[in-house]
N, C-alpha and C. Protein backbone atom coordinates (compact mmCIF):
# COMPACT_ATOMS: atom_id res chain seq x y z
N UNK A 1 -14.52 34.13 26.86
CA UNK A 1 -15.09 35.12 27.76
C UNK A 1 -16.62 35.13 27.66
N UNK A 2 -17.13 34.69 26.47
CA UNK A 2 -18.41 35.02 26.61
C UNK A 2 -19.20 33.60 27.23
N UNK A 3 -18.24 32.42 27.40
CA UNK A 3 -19.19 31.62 28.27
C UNK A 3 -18.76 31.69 29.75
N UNK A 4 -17.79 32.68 30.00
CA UNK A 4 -17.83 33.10 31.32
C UNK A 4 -18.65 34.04 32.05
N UNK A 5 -19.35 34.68 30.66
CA UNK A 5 -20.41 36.09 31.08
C UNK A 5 -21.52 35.06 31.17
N UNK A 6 -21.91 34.00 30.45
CA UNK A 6 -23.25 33.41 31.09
C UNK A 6 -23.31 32.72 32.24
N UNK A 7 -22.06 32.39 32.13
CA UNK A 7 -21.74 32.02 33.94
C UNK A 7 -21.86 32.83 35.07
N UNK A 8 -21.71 34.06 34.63
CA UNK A 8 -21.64 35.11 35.46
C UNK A 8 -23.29 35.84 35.79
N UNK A 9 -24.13 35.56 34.34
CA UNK A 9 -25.50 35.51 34.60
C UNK A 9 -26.33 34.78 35.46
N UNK A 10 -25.85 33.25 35.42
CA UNK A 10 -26.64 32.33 36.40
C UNK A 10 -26.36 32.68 37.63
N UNK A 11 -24.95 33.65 37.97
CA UNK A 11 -24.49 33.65 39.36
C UNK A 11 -25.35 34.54 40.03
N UNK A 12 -25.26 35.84 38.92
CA UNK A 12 -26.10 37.26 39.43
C UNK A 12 -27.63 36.76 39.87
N UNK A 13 -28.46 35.77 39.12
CA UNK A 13 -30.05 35.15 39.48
C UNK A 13 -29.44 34.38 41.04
N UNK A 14 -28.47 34.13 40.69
CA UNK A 14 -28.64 33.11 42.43
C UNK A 14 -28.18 33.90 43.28
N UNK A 15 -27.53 35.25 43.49
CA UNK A 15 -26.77 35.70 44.46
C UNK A 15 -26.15 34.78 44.56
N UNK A 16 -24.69 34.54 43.97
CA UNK A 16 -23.91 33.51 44.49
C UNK A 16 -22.95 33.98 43.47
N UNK A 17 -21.40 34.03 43.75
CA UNK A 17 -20.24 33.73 42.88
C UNK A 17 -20.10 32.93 41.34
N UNK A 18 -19.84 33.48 40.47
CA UNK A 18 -19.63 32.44 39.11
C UNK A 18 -18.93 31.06 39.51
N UNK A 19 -17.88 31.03 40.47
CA UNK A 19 -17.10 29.89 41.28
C UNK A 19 -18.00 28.94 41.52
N UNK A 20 -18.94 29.61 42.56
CA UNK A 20 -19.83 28.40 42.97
C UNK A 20 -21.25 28.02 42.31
N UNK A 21 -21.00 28.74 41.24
CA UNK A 21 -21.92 28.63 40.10
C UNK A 21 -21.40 27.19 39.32
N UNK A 22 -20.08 27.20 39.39
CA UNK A 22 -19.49 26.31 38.37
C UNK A 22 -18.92 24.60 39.55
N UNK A 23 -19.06 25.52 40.83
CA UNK A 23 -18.55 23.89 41.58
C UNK A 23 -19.93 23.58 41.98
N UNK A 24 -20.90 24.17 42.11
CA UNK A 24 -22.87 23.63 42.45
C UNK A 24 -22.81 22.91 41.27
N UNK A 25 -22.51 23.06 39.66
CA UNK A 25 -22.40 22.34 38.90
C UNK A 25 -21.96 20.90 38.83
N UNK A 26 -21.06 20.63 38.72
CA UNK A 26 -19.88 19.94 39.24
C UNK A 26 -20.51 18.82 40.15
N UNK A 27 -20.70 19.76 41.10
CA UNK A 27 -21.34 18.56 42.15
C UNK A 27 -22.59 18.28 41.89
N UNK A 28 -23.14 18.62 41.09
CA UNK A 28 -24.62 18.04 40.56
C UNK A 28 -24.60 17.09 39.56
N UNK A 29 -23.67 16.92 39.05
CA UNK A 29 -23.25 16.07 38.42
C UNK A 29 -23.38 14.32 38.43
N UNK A 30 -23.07 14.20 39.49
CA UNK A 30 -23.02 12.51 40.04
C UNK A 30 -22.91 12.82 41.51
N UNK A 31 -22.81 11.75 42.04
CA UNK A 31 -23.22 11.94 43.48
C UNK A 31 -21.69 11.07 43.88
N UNK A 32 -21.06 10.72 42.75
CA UNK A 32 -19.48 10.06 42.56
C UNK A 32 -18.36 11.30 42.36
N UNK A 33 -18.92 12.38 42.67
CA UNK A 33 -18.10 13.68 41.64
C UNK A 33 -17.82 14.36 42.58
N UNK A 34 -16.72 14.56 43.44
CA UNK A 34 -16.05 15.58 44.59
C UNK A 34 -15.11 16.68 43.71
N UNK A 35 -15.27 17.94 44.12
CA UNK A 35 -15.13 18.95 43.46
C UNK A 35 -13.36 18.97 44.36
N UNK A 36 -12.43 18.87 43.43
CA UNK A 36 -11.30 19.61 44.51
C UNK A 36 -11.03 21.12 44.02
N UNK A 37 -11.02 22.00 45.10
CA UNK A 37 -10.32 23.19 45.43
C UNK A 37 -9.01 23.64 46.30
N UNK A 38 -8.24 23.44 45.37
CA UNK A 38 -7.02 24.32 46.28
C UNK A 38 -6.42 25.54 46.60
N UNK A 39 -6.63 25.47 47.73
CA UNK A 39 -6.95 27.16 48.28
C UNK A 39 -5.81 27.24 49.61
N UNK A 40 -5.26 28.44 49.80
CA UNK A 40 -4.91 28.46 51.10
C UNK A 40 -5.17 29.80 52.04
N UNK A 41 -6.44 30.11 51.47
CA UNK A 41 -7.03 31.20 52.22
C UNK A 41 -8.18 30.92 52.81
N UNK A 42 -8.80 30.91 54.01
CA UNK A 42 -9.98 30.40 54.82
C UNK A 42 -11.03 31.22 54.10
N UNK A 43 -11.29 32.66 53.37
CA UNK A 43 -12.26 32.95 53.15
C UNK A 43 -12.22 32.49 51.31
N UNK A 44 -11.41 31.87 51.13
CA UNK A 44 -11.97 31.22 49.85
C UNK A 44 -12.49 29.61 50.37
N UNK A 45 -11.61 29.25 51.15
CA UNK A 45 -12.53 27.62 51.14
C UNK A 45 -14.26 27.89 51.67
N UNK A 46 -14.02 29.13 52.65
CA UNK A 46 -15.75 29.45 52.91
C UNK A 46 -16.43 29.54 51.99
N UNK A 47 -15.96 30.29 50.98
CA UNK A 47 -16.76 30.64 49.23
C UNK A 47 -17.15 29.46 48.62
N UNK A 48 -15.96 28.25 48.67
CA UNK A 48 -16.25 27.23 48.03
C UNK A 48 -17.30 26.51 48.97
N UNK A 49 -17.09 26.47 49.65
CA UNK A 49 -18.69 25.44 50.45
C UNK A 49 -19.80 26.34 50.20
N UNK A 50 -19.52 27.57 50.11
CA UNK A 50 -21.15 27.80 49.70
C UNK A 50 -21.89 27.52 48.55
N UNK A 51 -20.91 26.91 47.51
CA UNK A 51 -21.73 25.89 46.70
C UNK A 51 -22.67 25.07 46.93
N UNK A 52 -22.24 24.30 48.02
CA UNK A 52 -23.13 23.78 48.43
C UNK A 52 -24.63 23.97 48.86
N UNK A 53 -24.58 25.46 49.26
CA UNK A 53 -26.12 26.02 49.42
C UNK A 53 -26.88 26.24 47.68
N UNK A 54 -25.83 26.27 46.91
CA UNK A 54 -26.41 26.88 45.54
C UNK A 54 -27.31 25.67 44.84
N UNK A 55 -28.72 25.66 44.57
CA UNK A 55 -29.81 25.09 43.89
C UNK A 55 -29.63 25.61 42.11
N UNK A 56 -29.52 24.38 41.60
CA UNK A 56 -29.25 25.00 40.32
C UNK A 56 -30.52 24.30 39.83
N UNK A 57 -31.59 25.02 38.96
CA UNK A 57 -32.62 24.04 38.27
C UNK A 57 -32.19 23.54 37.15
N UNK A 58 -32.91 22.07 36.65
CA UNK A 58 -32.86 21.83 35.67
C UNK A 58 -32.72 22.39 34.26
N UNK A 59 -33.31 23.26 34.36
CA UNK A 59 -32.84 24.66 32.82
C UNK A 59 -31.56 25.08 33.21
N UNK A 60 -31.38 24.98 34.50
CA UNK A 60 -30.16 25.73 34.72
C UNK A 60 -28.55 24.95 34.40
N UNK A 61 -29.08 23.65 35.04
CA UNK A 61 -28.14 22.48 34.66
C UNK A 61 -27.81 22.41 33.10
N UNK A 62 -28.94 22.35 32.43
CA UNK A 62 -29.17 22.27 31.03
C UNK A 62 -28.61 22.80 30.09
N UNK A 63 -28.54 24.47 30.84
CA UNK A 63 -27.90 25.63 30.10
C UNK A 63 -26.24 25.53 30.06
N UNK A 64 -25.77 25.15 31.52
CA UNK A 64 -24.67 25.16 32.08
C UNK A 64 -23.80 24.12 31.07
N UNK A 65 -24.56 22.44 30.83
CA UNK A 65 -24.13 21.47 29.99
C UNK A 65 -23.58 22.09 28.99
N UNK A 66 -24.65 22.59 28.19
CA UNK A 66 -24.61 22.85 26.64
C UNK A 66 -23.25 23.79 26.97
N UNK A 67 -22.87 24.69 27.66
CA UNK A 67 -21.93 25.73 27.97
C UNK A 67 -20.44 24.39 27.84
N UNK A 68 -20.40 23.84 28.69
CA UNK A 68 -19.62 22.88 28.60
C UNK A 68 -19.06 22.34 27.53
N UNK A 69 -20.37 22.11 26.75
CA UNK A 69 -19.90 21.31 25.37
C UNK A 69 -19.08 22.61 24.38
N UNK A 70 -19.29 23.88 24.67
CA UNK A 70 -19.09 24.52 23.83
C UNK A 70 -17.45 24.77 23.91
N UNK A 71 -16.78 24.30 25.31
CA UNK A 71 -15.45 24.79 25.40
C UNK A 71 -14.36 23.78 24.40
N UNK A 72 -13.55 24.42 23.88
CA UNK A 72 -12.61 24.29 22.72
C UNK A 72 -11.73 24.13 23.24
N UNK A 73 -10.86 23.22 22.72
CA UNK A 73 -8.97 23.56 22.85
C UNK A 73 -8.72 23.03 24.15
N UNK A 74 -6.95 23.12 24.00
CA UNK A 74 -6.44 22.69 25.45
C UNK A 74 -6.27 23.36 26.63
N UNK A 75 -6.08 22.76 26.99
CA UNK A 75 -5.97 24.48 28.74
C UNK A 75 -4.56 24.41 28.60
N UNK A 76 -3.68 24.46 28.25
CA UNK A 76 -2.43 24.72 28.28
C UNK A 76 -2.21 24.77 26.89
N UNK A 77 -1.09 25.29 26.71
CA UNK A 77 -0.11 25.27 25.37
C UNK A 77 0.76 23.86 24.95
N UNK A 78 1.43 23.69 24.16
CA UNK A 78 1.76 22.14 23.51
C UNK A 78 2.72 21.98 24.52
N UNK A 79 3.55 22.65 24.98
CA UNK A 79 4.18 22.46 25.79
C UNK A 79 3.59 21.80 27.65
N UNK A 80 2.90 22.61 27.52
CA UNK A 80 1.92 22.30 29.10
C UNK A 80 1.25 21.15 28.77
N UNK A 81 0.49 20.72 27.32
CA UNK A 81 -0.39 19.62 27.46
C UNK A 81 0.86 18.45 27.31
N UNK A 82 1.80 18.12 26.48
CA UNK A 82 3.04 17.50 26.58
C UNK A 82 3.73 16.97 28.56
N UNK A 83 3.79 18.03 29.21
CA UNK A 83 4.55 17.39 30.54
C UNK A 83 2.99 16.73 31.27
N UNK A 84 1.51 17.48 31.05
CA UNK A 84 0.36 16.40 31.27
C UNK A 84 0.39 15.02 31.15
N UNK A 85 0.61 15.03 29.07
CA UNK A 85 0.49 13.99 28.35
C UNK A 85 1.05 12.71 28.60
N UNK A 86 2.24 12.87 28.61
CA UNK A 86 4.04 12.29 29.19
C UNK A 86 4.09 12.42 27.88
């Protein structure tokens, strides 16, 4: 939670969603790097393209990385990373 609150900081400086805080990321990434979102509500796929307006600076990128490196563990349980795994 608490690297979701600094996520939630960069969002509040941009006027913009923590979401498209984290897919402006993403897509800043490589210019090889398409963000998928699956959505089946029109005012979330609108949310998600407004990433695209979001300018992240270099400190900002920077900050965001290091955030990255900091995440731990699996996103699922042994069971969930197992039917991933094969």
């Amino acid at each position: 939670m608490a690297l979701a609150g600094e996520i939630e900081a960069v969002a509040a400086k941009k006027s913009c969603t923590p979401a498209q805080v984290a897919l402006a990321w993403g897509l800043g990434r490589s210019e090889h790097i398409l963000t998928l979102t699956g959505t089946t509500k029109l005012d979330n796929l609108r949310s998600n393209l407004g990433a695209y307006d979001v300018h992240l600076t270099e400190a900002e990128r920077s900050a965001l990385n290091a955030l990255a490196e900091r995440v731990m563990g699996d996103r699922y349980d042994e069971w969930g990373m197992a039917g991933i795994n094969g």
